[in-house]
Protein backbone atom coordinates (compact mmCIF):
# COMPACT_ATOMS: atom_id res chain seq x y z
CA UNK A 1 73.67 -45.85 154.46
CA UNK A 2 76.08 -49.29 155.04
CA UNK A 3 77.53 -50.28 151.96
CA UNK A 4 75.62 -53.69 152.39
CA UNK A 5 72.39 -52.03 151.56
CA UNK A 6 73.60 -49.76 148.89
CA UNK A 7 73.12 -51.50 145.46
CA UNK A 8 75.27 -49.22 143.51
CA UNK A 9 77.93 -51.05 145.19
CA UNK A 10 79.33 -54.43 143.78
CA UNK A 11 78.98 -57.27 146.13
CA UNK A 12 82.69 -57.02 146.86
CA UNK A 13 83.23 -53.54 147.71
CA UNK A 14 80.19 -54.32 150.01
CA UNK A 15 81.58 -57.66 151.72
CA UNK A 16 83.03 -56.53 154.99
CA UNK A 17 80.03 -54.47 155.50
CA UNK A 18 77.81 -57.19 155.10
CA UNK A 19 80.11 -59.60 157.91
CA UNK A 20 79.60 -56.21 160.22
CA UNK A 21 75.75 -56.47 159.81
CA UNK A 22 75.57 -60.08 160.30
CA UNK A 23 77.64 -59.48 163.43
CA UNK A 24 75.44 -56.59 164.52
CA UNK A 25 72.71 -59.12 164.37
CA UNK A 26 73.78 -61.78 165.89
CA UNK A 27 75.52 -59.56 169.10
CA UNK A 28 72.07 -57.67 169.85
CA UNK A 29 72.81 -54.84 168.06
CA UNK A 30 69.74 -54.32 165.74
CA UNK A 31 70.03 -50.75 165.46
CA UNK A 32 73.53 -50.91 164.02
CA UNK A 33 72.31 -53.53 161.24
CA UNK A 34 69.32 -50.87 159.80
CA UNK A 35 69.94 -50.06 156.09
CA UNK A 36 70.46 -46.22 156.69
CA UNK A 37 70.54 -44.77 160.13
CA UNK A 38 70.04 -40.71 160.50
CA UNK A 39 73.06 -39.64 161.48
CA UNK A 40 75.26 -36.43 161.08
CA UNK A 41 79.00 -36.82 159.90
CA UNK A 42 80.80 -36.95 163.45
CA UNK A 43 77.95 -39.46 164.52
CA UNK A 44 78.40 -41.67 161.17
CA UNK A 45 82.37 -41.72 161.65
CA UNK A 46 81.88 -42.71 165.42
CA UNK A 47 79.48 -45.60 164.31
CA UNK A 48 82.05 -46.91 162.12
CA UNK A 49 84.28 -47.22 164.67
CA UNK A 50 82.85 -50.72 165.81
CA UNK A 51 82.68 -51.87 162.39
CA UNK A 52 86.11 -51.24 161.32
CA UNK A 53 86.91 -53.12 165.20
CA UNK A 54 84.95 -56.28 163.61
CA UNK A 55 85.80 -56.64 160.54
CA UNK A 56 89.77 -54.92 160.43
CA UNK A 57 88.76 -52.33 157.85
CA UNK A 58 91.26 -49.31 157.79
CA UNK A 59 88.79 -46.59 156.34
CA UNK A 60 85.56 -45.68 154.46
CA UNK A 61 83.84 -43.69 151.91
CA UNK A 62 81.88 -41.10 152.77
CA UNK A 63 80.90 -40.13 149.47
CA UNK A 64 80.17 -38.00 147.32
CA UNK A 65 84.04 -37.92 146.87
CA UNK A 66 86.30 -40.91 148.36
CA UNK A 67 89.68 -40.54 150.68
CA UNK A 68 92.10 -43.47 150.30
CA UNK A 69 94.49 -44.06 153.60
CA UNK A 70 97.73 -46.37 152.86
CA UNK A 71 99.18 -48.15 155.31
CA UNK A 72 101.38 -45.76 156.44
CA UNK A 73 99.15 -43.36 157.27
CA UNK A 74 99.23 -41.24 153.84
CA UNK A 75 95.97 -40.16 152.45
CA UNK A 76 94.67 -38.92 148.61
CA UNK A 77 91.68 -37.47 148.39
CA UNK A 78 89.59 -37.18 145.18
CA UNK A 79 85.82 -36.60 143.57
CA UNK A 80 83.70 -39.06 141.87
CA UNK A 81 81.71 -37.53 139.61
CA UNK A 82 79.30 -40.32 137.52
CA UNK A 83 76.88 -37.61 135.97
């Protein structure tokens, strides 16, 4: 699922995904603007590859837990748990 069409997400957290949907659109890429697409992890990472091209994202989440990158390359790596 993009982050545009997930509505746990606040608008912000969800912005850049929204600009890579509007540019899937608009390019003649309808497939890549579909709320959820069935996809396995290695096929979900490779999709985001364009996205993060379009919009200059440096990662995503790919839930249930989150991995921050810094700028140098450095990651942290933790759970959410909202139960």
């Amino acid at each position: 699922m993009w982050a545009w069409a997930n509505q746990s997400l606040l608008p912000d957290m969800s912005r850049d995904s929204r600009s890579f949907c509007e540019w899937a659109e608009a390019n003649g890429h309808p497939g890549l603007a579909q709320p959820e697409i069935d996809a396995d992890e290695q096929t979900a990472s490779t999709l985001a590859a364009p996205a993060f091209r379009v919009t200059g994202a440096t990662g995503y989440d790919k839930g249930p837990g989150a991995t921050l990158t810094e700028a140098d390359g450095s990651a942290s790596t933790f759970d959410i748990d909202v139960s």
